[in-house]
Every structure is written in C-alpha cells, then in structure tokens.
C-alpha atoms as a PDB file:
ATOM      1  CA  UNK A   1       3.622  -5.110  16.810  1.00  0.00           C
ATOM      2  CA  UNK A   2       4.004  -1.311  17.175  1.00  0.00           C
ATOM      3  CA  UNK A   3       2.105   0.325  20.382  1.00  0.00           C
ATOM      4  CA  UNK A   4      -1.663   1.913  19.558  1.00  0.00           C
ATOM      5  CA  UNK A   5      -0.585   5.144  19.883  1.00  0.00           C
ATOM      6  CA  UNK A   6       0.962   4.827  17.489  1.00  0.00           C
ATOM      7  CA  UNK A   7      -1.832   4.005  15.322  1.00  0.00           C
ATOM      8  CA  UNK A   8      -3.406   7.338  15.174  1.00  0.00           C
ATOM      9  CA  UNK A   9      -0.593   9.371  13.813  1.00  0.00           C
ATOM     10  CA  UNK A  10      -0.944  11.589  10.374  1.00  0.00           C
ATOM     11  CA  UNK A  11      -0.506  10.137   6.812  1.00  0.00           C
ATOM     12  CA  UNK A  12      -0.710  14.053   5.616  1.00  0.00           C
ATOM     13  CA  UNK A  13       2.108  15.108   4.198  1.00  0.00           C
ATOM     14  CA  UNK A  14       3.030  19.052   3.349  1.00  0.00           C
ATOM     15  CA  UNK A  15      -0.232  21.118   3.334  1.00  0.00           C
ATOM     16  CA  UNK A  16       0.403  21.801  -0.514  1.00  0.00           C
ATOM     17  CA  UNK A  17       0.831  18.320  -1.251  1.00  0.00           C
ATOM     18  CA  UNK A  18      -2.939  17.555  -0.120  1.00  0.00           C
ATOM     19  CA  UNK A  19      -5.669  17.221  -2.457  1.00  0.00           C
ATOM     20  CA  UNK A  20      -8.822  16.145  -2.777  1.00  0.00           C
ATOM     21  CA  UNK A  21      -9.313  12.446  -4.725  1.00  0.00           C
ATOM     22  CA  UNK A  22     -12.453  10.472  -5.003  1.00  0.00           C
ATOM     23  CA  UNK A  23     -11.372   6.926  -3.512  1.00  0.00           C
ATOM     24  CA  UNK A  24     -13.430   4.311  -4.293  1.00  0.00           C
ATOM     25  CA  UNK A  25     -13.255   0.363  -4.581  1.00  0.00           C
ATOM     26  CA  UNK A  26     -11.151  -0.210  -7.893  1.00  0.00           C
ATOM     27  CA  UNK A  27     -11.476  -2.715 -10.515  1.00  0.00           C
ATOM     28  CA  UNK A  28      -8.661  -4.191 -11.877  1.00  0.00           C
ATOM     29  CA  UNK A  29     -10.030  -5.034 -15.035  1.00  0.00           C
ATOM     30  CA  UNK A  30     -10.692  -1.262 -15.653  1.00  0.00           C
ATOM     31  CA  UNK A  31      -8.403  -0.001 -18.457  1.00  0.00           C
ATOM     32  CA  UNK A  32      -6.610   2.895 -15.998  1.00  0.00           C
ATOM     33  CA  UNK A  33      -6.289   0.625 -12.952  1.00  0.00           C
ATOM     34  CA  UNK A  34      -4.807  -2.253 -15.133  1.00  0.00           C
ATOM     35  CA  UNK A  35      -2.848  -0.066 -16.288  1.00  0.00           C
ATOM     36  CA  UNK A  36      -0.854   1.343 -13.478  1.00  0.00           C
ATOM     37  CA  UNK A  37      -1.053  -1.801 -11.707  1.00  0.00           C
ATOM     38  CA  UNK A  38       1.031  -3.406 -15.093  1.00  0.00           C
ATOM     39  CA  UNK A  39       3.547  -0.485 -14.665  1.00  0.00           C
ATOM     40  CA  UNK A  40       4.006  -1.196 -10.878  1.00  0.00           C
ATOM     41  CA  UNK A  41       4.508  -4.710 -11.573  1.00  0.00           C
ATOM     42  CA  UNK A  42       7.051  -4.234 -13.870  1.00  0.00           C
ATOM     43  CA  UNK A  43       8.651  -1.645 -12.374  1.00  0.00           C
ATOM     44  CA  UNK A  44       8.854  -3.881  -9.336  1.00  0.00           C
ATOM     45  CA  UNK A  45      10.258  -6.652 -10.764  1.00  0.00           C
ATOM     46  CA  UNK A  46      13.162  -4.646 -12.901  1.00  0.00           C
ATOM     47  CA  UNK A  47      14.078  -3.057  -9.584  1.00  0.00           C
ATOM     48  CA  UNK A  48      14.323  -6.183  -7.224  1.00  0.00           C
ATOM     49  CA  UNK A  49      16.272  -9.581  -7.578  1.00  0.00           C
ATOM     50  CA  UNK A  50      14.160 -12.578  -9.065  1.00  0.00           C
ATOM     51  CA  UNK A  51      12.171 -13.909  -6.058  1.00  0.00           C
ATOM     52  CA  UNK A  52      12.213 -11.124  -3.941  1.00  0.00           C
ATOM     53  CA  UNK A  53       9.374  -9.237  -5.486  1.00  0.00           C
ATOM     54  CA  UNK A  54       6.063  -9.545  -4.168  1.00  0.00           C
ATOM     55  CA  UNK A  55       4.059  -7.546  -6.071  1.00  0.00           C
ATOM     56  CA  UNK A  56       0.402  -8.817  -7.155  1.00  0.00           C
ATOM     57  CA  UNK A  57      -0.757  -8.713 -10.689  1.00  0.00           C
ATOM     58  CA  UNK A  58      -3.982  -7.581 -11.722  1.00  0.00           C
ATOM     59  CA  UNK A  59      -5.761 -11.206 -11.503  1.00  0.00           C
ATOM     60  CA  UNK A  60      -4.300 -11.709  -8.142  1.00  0.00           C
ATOM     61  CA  UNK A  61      -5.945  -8.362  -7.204  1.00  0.00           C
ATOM     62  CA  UNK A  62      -9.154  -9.578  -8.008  1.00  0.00           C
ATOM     63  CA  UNK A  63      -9.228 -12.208  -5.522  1.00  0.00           C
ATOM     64  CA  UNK A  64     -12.084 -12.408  -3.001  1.00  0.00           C
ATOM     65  CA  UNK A  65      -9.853 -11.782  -0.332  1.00  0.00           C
ATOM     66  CA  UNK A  66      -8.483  -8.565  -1.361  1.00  0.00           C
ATOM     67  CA  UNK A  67      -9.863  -5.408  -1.302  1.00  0.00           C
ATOM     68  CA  UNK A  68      -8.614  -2.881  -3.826  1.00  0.00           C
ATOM     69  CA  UNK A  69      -8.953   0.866  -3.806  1.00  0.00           C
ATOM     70  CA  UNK A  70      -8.424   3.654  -6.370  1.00  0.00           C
ATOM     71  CA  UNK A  71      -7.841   7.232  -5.826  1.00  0.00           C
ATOM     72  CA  UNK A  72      -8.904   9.502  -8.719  1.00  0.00           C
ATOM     73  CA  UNK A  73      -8.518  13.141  -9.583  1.00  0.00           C
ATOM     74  CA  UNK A  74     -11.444  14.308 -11.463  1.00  0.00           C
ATOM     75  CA  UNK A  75     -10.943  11.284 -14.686  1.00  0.00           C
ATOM     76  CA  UNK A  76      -7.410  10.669 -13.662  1.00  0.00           C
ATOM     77  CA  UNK A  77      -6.297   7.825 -11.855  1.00  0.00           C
ATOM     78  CA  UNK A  78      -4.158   9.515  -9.141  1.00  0.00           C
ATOM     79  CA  UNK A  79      -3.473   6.413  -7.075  1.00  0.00           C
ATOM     80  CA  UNK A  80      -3.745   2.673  -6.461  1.00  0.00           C
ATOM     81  CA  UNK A  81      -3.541  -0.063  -3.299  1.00  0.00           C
ATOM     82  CA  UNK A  82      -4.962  -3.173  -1.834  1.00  0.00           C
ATOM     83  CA  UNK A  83      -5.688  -4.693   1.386  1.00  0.00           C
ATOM     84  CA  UNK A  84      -5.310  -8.304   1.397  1.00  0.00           C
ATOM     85  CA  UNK A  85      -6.689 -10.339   4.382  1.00  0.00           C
ATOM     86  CA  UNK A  86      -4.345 -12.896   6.111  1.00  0.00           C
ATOM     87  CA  UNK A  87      -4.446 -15.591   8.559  1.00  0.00           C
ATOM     88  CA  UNK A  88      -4.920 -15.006  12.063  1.00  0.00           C
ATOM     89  CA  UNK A  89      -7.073 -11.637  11.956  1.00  0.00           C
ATOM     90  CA  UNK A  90      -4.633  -9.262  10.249  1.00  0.00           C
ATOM     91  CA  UNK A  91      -3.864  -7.971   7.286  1.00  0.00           C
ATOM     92  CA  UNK A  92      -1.506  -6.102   4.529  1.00  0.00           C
ATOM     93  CA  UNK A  93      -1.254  -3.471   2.853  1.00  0.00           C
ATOM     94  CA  UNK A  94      -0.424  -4.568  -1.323  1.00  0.00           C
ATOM     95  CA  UNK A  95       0.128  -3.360  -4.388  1.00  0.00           C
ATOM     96  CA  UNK A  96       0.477   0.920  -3.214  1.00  0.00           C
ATOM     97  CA  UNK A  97       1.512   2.802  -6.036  1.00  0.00           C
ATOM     98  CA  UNK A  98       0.882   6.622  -6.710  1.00  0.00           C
ATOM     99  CA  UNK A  99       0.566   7.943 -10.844  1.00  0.00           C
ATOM    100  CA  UNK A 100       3.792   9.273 -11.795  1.00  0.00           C
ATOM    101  CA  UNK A 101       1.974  12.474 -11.901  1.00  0.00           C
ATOM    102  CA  UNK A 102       0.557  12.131  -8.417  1.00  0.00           C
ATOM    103  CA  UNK A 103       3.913  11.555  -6.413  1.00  0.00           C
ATOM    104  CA  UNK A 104       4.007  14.147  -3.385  1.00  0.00           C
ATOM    105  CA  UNK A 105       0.502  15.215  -4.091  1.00  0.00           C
ATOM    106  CA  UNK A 106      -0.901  12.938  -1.316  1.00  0.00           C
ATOM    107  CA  UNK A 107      -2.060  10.569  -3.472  1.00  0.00           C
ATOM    108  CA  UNK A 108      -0.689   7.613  -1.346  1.00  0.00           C
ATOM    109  CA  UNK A 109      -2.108   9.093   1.543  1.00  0.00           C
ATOM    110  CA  UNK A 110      -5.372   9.191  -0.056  1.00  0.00           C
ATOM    111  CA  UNK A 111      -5.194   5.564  -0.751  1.00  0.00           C
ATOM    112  CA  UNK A 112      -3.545   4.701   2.668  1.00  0.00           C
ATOM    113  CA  UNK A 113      -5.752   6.063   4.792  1.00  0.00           C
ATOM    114  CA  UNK A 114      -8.930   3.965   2.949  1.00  0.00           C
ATOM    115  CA  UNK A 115      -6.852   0.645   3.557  1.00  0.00           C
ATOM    116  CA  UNK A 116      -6.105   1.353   7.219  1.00  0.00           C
ATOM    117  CA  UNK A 117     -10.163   2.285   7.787  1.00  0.00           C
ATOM    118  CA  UNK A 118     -11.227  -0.917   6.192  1.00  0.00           C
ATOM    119  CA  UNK A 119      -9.024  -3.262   8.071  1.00  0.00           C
ATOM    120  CA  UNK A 120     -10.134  -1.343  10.742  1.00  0.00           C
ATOM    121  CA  UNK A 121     -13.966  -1.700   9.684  1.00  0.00           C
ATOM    122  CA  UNK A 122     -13.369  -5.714   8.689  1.00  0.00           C
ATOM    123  CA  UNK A 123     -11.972  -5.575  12.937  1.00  0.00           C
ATOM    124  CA  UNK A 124      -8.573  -6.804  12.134  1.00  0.00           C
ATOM    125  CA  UNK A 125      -5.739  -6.331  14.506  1.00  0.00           C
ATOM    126  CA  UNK A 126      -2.839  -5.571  13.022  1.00  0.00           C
ATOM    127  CA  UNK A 127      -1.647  -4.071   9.423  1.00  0.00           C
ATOM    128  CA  UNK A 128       1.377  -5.250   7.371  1.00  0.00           C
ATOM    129  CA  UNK A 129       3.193  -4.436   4.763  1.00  0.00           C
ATOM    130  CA  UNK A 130       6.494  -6.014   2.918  1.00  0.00           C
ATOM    131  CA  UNK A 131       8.294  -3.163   0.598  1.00  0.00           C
ATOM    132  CA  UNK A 132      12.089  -3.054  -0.879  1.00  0.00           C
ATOM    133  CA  UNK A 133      15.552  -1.459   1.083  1.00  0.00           C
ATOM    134  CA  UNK A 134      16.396   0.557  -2.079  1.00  0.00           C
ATOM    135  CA  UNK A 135      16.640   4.122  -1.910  1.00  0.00           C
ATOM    136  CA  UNK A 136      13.287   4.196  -4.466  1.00  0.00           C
ATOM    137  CA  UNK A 137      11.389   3.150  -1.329  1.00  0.00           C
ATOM    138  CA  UNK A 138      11.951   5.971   0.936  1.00  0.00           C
ATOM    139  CA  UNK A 139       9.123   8.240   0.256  1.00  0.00           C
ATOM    140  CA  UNK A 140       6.731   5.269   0.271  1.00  0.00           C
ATOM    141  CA  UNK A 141       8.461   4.407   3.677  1.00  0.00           C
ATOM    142  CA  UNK A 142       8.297   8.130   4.910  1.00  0.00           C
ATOM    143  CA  UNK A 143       4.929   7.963   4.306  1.00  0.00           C
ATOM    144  CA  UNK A 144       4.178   4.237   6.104  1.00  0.00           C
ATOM    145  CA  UNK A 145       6.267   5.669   8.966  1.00  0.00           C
ATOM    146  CA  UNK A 146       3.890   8.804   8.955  1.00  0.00           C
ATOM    147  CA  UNK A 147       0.926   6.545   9.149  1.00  0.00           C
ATOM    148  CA  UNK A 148       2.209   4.835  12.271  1.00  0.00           C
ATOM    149  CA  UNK A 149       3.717   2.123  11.110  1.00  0.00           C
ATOM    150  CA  UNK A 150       6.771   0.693  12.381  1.00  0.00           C
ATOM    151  CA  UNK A 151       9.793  -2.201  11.726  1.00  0.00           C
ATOM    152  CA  UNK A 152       8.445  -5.897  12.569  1.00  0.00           C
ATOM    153  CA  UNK A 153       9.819  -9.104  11.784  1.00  0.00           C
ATOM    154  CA  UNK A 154       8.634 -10.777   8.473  1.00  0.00           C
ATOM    155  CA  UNK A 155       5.223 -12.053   8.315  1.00  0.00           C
ATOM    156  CA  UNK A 156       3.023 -14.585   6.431  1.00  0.00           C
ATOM    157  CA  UNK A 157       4.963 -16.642   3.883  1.00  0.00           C
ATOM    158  CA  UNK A 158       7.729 -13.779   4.205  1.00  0.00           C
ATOM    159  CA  UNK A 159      11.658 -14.568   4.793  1.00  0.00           C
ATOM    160  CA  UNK A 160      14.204 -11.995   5.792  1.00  0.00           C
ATOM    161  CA  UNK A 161      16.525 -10.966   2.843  1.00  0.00           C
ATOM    162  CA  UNK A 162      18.405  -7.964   2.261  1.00  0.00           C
ATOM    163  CA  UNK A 163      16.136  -6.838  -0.838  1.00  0.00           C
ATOM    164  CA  UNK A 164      13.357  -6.638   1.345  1.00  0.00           C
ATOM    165  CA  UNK A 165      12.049  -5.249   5.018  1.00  0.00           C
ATOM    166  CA  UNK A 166       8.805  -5.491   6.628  1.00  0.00           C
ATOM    167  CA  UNK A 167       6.383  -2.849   9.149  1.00  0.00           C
ATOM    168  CA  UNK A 168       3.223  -3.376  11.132  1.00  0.00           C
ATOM    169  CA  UNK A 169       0.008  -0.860  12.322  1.00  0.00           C
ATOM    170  CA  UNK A 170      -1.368  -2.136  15.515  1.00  0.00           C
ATOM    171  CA  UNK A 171      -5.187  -1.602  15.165  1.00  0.00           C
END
C-alpha cells in the first residue's frame, strides 16, 4: 500500500479545468445516472477483452454495499462513481466516469474527492481501484495518480492480466 503522504496530494487539475458541481448521493434508477452508467458499461466492455471488464451495471450499483455519487452542473449530470466496500476494512473506487461534455473540466475530481472522504468517514484503510492499460485510461490514471494513488498488486477477486492494472490510497 502506498505511504500516507501520499494520501493528501491534489486531485485538482489545471485552474481552468475546475468548476463548481453539486455532488450528491446518486440514484441509479434516475433517468441521467442510468444513463451514463449504460454508456460506461458499454463503452467498457467494447474496449476490453470478454472477462476482463469489471465494470458494474446499474443494479449492481444499487447494492447496499456501495455507495454511489453524482456530480451535477446546474441540471446536467457532469459526473458519476461509486465506492464499494470490501473485505478486510478497505475499499474501491467503481464505476468513475466523467459526461463526455465534462472531460478536463474536473468533473472526476469532483466525484473523486467525495469517494476518498467517505471511505475515509466509513474509517477504512486503504482505497482501490482496478482500471484498463489502454491508452483511453491515461487521463483517468493521471488523475488517480494526482489523488495519491499508486501501483499495487491485484486485489479482491482480481487476477493480473495484461488488459488490466490495479492502484491503492493508503488512508
């Protein structure tokens, strides 16, 4: 697991990418959340080998051990991401994904940042997150790496493969 310090570092990205959202717990169910969580999902799944996408659908999301968050601009959903509690008093980050619209506006910040303060609030100890190795990834890994978070081995129910890599937030 990656050192506390850390822990602490900026998820801001250029000062005229910030914004103000609203973030708030999201339904799935609601027609603009379902929404861009459907597009993720498929979006996921064209862009990764059968079996090495791990991307939640919208009932999954709904689960009592997952907490997901929305980020809106004004009636617009800007933003979308869940933290998911796991075994052993830790937890990981699902499901991230940032409107079309909303990509290098700090809209995954805005969600990020939520995430980390809840599994912070719920006193976990540690933060994970599985994402894919393909070029499409790098801003959402620029922005993990921002946050503090760092390469671990996989996690959970995880196995190493090529399509996929894994970091960690020591809280």
């Amino acid at each position: 697991m990656p050192s506390r310090r850390q822990a602490g570092a900026s998820v801001d990205g250029p000062a005229e990418a910030r914004r103000d959202y609203r973030v708030a717990r999201g339904d799935p169910a609601e027609p603009a959340v379902a929404a861009l969580l459907a597009a993720h999902l498929a979006d996921q799944r064209a862009g990764t080998p059968a079996g090495f996408s791990f991307a939640l659908d919208a009932a999954r999301l709904a689960a009592p051990d997952i907490a997901l968050f929305a980020a809106w601009d004004g009636d617009a959903l800007a933003a979308v991401g869940a933290l998911k509690r796991l075994d052993g008093g830790a937890g990981e980050v699902k499901s991230m994904r940032a409107a079309t619209a909303y990509r290098g506006r700090g809209a995954g910040s805005a969600i990020l940042v939520p995430i980390v303060a809840a599994a912070r609030e719920a006193g976990l100890t540690g933060l994970y997150l599985e994402t894919g190795t393909t070029p499409a990834y790098d801003d959402a890994l620029a922005l993990y790496r921002r946050a503090g978070f760092a390469p671990c081995a996989a996690f959970a129910d995880y196995r190493p493969s090529p399509h996929n890599q894994f970091l960690a937030l020591a809280l």
